[in-house]
Structure formats: C-alpha cells, structure tokens
PDB file of N, CA and C in Angstrom:
ATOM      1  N   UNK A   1      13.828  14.328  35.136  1.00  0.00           N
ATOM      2  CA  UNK A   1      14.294  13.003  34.762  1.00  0.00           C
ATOM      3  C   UNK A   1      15.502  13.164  33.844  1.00  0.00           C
ATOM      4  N   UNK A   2      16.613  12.387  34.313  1.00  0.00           N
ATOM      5  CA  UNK A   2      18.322  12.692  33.100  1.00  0.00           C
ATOM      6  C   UNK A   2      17.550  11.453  32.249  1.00  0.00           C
ATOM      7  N   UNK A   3      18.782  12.115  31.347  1.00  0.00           N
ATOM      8  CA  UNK A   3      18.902  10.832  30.149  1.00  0.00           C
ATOM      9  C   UNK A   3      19.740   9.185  31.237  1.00  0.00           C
ATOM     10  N   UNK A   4      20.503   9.499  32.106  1.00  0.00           N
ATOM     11  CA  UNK A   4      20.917   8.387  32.871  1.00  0.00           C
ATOM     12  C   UNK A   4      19.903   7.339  34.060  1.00  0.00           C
ATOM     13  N   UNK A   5      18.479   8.014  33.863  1.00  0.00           N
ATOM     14  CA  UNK A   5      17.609   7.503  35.059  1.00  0.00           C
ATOM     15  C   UNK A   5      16.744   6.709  33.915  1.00  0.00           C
ATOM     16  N   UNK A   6      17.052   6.569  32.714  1.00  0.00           N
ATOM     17  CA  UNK A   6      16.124   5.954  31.706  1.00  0.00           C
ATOM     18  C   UNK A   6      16.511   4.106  31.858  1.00  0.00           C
ATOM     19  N   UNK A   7      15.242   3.269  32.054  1.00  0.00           N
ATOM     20  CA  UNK A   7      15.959   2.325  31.939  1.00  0.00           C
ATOM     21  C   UNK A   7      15.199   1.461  30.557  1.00  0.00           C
ATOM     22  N   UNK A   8      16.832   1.085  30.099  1.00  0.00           N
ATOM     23  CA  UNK A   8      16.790   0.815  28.728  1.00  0.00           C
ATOM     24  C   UNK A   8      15.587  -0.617  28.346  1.00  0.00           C
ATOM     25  N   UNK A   9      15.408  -1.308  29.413  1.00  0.00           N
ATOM     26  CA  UNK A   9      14.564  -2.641  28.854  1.00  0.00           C
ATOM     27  C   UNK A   9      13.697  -2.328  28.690  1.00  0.00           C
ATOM     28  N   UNK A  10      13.033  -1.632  29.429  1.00  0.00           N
ATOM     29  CA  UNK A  10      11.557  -0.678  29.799  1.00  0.00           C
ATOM     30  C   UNK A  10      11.343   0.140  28.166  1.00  0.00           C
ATOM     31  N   UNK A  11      12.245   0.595  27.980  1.00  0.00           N
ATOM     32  CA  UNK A  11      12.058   1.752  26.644  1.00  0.00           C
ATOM     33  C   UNK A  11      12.455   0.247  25.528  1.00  0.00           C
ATOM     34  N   UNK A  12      12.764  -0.063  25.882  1.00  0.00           N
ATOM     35  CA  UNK A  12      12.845  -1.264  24.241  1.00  0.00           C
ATOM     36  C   UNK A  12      11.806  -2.209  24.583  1.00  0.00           C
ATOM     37  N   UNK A  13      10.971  -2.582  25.764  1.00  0.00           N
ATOM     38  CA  UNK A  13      10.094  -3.030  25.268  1.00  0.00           C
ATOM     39  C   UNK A  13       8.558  -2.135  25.153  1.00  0.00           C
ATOM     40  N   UNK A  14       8.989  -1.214  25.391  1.00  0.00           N
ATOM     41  CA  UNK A  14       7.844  -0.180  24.379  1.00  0.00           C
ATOM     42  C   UNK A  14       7.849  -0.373  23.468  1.00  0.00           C
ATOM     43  N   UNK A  15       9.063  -0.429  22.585  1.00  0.00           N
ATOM     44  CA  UNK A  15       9.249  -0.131  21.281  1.00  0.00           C
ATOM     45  C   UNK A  15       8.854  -1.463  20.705  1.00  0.00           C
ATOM     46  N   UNK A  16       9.062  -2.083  21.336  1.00  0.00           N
ATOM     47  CA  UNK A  16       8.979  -3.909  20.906  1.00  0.00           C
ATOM     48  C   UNK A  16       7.326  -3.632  20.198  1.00  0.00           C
ATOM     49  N   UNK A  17       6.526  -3.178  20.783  1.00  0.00           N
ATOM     50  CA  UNK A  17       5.317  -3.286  21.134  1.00  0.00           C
ATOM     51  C   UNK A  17       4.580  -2.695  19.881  1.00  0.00           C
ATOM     52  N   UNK A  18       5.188  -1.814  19.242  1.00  0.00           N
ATOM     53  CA  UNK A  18       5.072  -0.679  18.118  1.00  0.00           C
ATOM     54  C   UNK A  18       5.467  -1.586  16.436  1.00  0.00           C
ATOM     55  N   UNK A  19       6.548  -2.474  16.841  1.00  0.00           N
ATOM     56  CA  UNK A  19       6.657  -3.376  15.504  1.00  0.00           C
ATOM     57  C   UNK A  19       5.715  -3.988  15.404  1.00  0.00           C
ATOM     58  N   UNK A  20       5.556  -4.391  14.037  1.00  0.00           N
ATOM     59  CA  UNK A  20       4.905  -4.859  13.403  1.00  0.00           C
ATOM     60  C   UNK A  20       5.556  -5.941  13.055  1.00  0.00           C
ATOM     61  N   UNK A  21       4.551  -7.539  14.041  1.00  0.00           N
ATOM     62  CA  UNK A  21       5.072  -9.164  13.598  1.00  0.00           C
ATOM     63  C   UNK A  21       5.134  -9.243  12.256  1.00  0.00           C
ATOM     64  N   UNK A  22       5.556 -10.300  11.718  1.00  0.00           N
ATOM     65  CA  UNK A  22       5.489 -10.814  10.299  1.00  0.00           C
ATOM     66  C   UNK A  22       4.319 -11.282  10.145  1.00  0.00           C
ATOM     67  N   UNK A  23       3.682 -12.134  10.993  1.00  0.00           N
ATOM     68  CA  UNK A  23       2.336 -12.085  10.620  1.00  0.00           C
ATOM     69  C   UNK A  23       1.204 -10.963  10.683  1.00  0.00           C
ATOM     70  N   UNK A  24       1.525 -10.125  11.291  1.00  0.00           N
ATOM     71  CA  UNK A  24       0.310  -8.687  11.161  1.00  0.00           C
ATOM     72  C   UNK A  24       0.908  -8.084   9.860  1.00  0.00           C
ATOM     73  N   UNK A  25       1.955  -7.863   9.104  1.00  0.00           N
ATOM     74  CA  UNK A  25       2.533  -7.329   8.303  1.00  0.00           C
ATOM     75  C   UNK A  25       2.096  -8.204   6.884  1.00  0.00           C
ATOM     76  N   UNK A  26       2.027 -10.025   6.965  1.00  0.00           N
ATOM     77  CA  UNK A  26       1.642 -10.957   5.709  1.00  0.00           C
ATOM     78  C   UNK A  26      -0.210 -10.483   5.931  1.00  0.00           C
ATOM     79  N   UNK A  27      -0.447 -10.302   6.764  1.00  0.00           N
ATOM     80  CA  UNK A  27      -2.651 -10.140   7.176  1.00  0.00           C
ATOM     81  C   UNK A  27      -2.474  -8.718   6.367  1.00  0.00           C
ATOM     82  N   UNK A  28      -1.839  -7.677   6.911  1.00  0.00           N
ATOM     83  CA  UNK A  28      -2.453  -6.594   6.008  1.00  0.00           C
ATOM     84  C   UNK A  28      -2.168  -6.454   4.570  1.00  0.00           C
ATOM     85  N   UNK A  29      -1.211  -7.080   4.021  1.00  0.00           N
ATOM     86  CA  UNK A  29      -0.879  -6.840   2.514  1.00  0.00           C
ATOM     87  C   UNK A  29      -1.935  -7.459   1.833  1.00  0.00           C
ATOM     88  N   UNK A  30      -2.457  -8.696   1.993  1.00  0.00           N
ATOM     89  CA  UNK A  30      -3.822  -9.570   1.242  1.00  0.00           C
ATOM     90  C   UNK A  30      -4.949  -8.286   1.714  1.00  0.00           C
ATOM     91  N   UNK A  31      -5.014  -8.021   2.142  1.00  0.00           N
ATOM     92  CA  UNK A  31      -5.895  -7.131   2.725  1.00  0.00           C
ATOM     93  C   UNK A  31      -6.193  -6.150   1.372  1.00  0.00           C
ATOM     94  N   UNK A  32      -5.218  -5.244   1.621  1.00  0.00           N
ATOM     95  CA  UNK A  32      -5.149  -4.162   0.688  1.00  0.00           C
ATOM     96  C   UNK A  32      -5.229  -4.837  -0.741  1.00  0.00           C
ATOM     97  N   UNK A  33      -4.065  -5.569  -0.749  1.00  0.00           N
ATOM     98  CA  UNK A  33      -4.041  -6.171  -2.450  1.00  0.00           C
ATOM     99  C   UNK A  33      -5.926  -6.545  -2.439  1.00  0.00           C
ATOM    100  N   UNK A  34      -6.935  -6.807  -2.005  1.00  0.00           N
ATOM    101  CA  UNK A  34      -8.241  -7.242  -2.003  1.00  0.00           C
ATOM    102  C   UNK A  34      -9.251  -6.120  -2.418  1.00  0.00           C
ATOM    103  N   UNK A  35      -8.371  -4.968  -1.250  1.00  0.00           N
ATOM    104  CA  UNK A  35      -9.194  -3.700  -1.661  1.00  0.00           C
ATOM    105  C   UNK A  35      -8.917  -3.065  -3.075  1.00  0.00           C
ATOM    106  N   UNK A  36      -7.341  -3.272  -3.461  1.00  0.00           N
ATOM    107  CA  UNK A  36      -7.157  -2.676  -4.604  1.00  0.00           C
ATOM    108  C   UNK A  36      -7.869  -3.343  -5.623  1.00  0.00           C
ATOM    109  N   UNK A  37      -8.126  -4.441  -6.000  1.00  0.00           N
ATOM    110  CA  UNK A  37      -8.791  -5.101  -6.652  1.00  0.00           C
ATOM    111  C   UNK A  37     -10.118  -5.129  -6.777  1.00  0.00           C
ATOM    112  N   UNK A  38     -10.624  -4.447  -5.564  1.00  0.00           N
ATOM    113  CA  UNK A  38     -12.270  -4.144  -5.569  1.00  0.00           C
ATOM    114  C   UNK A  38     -11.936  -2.657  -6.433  1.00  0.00           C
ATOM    115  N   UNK A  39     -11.535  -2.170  -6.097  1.00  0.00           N
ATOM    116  CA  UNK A  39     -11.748  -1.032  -6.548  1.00  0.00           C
ATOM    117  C   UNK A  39     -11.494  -0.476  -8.085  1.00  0.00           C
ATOM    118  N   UNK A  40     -10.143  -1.108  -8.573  1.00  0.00           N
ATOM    119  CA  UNK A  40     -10.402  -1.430 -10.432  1.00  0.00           C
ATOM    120  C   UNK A  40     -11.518  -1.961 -10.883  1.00  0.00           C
ATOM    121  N   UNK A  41     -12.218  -3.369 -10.182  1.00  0.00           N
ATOM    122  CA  UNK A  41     -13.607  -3.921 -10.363  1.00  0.00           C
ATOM    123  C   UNK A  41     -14.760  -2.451 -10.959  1.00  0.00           C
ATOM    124  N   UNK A  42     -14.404  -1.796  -9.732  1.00  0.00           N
ATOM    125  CA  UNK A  42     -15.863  -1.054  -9.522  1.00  0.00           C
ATOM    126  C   UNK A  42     -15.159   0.254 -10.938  1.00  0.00           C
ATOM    127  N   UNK A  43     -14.015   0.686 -10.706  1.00  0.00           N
ATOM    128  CA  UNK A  43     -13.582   1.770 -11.757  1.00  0.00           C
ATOM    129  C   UNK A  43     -14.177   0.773 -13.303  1.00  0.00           C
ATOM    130  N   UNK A  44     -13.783  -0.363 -13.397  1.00  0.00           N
ATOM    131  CA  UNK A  44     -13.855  -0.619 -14.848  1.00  0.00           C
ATOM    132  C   UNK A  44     -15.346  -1.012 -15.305  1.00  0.00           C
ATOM    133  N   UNK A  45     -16.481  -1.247 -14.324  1.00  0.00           N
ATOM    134  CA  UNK A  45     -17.724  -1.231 -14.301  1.00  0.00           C
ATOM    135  C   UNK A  45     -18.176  -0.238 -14.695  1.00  0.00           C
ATOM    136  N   UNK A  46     -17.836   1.097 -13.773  1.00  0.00           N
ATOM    137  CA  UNK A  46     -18.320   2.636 -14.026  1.00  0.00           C
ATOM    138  C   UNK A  46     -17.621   2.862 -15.837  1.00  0.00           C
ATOM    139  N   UNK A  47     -16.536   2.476 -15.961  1.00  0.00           N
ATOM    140  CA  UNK A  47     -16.464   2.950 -17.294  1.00  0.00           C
ATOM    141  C   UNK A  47     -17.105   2.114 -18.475  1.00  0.00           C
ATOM    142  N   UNK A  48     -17.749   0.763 -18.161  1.00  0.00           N
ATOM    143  CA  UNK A  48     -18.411  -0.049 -19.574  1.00  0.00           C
ATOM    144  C   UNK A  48     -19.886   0.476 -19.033  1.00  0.00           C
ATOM    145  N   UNK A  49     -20.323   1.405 -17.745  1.00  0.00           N
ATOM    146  CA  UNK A  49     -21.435   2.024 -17.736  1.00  0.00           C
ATOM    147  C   UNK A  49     -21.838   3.199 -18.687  1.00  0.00           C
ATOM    148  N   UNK A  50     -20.667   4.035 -18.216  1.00  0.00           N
ATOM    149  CA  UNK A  50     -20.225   5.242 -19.329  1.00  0.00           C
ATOM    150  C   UNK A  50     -20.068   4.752 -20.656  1.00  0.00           C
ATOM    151  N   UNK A  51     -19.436   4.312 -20.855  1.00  0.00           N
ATOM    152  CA  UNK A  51     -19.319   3.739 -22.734  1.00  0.00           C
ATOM    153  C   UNK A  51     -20.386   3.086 -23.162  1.00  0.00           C
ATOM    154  N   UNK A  52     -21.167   2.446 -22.295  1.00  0.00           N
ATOM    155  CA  UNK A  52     -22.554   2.077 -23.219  1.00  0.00           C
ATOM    156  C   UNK A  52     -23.825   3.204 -22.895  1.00  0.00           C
ATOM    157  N   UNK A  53     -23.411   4.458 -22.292  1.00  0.00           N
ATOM    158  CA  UNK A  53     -24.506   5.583 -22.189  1.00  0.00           C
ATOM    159  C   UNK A  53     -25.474   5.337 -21.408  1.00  0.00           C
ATOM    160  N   UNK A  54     -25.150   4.617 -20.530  1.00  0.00           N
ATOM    161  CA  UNK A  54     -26.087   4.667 -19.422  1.00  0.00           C
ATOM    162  C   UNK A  54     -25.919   5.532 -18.039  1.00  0.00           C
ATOM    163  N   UNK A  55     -26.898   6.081 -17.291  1.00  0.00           N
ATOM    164  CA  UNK A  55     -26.992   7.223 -15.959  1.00  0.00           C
ATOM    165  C   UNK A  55     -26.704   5.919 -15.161  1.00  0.00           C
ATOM    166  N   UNK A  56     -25.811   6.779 -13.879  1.00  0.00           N
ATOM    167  CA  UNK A  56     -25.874   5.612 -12.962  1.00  0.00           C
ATOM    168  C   UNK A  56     -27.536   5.466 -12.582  1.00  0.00           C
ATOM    169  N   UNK A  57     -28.060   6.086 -12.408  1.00  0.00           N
ATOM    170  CA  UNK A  57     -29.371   5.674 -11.787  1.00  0.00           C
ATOM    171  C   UNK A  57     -30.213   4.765 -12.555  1.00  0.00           C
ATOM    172  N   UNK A  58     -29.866   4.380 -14.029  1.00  0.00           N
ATOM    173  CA  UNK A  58     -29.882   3.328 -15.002  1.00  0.00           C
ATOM    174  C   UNK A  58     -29.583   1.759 -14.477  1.00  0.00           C
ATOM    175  N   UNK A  59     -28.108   2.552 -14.314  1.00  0.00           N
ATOM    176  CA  UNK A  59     -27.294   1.237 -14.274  1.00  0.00           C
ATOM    177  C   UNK A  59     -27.473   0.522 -12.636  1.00  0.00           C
ATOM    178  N   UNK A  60     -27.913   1.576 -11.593  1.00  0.00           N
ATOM    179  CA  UNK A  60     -28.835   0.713 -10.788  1.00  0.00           C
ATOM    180  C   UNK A  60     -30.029   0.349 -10.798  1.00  0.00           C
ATOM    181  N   UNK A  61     -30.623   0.833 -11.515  1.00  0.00           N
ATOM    182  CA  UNK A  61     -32.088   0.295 -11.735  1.00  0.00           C
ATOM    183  C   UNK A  61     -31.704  -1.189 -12.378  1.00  0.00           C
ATOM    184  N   UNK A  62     -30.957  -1.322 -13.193  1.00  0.00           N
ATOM    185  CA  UNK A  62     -30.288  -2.741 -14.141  1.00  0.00           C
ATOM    186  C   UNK A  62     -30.010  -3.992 -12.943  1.00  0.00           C
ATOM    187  N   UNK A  63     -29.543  -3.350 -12.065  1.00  0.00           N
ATOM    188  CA  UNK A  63     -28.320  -4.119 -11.065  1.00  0.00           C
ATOM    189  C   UNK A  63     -26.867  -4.480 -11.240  1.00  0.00           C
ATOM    190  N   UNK A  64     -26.403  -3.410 -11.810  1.00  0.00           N
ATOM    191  CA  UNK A  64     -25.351  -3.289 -12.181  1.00  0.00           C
ATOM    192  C   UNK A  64     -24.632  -2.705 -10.999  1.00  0.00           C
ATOM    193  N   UNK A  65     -25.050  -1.872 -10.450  1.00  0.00           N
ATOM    194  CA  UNK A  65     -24.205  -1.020  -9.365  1.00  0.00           C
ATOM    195  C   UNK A  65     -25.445  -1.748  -8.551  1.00  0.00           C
ATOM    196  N   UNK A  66     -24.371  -1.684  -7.129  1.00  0.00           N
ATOM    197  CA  UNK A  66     -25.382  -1.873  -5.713  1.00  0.00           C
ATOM    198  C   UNK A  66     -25.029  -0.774  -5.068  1.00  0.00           C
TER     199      UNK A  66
END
C-alpha cells in the first residue's frame, strides 16, 4: 500500500472518532473533580483517626470507616 492509495476522508474520519466531544470532555472533569474530593474526605478522616489514637479496626467498629 503507497502513501498515494491512502484515502484521506476515510483516515480523518478515524481520527474524528478518537476526539474527544465537549461534552464527553465537560462529563469526565465533574467526574474526577468528585473522586478527588472523595478522596481528601477519606485522607482527612484517616488522619482525625490517627490524631485521636484510634486502630482502624476501632474506628470501624465506631462507624467511622466503612
């Protein structure tokens, strides 16, 4: 196959296919920004677990951790 038997609509709408809409691009950012926010949640839990001296196996027995 040459580089001259390539036909160009065919290969750009492959590529078409590979972007990312504005709306799949606005869905995943809330996404993440959600996860990042779970996850300071759970870091700053584990540390007022630690600073008040409790085992996690404490602090689930409490219901503090699930």
């Amino acid at each position: 196959m040459s580089i001259n038997s390539i036909d160009h609509d065919q290969i750009t709408g492959f590529s078409t296919k590979w972007d990312l809409t504005e709306d799949d691009a606005m869905q995943e950012k809330p996404l993440k920004n959600m996860k990042s926010a779970e996850a300071r949640r759970r870091i700053e839990t584990l540390r007022e677990i630690r600073e008040s001296g409790l085992t996690i196996e404490e602090a689930k027995e409490l219901g503090l951790l699930h």
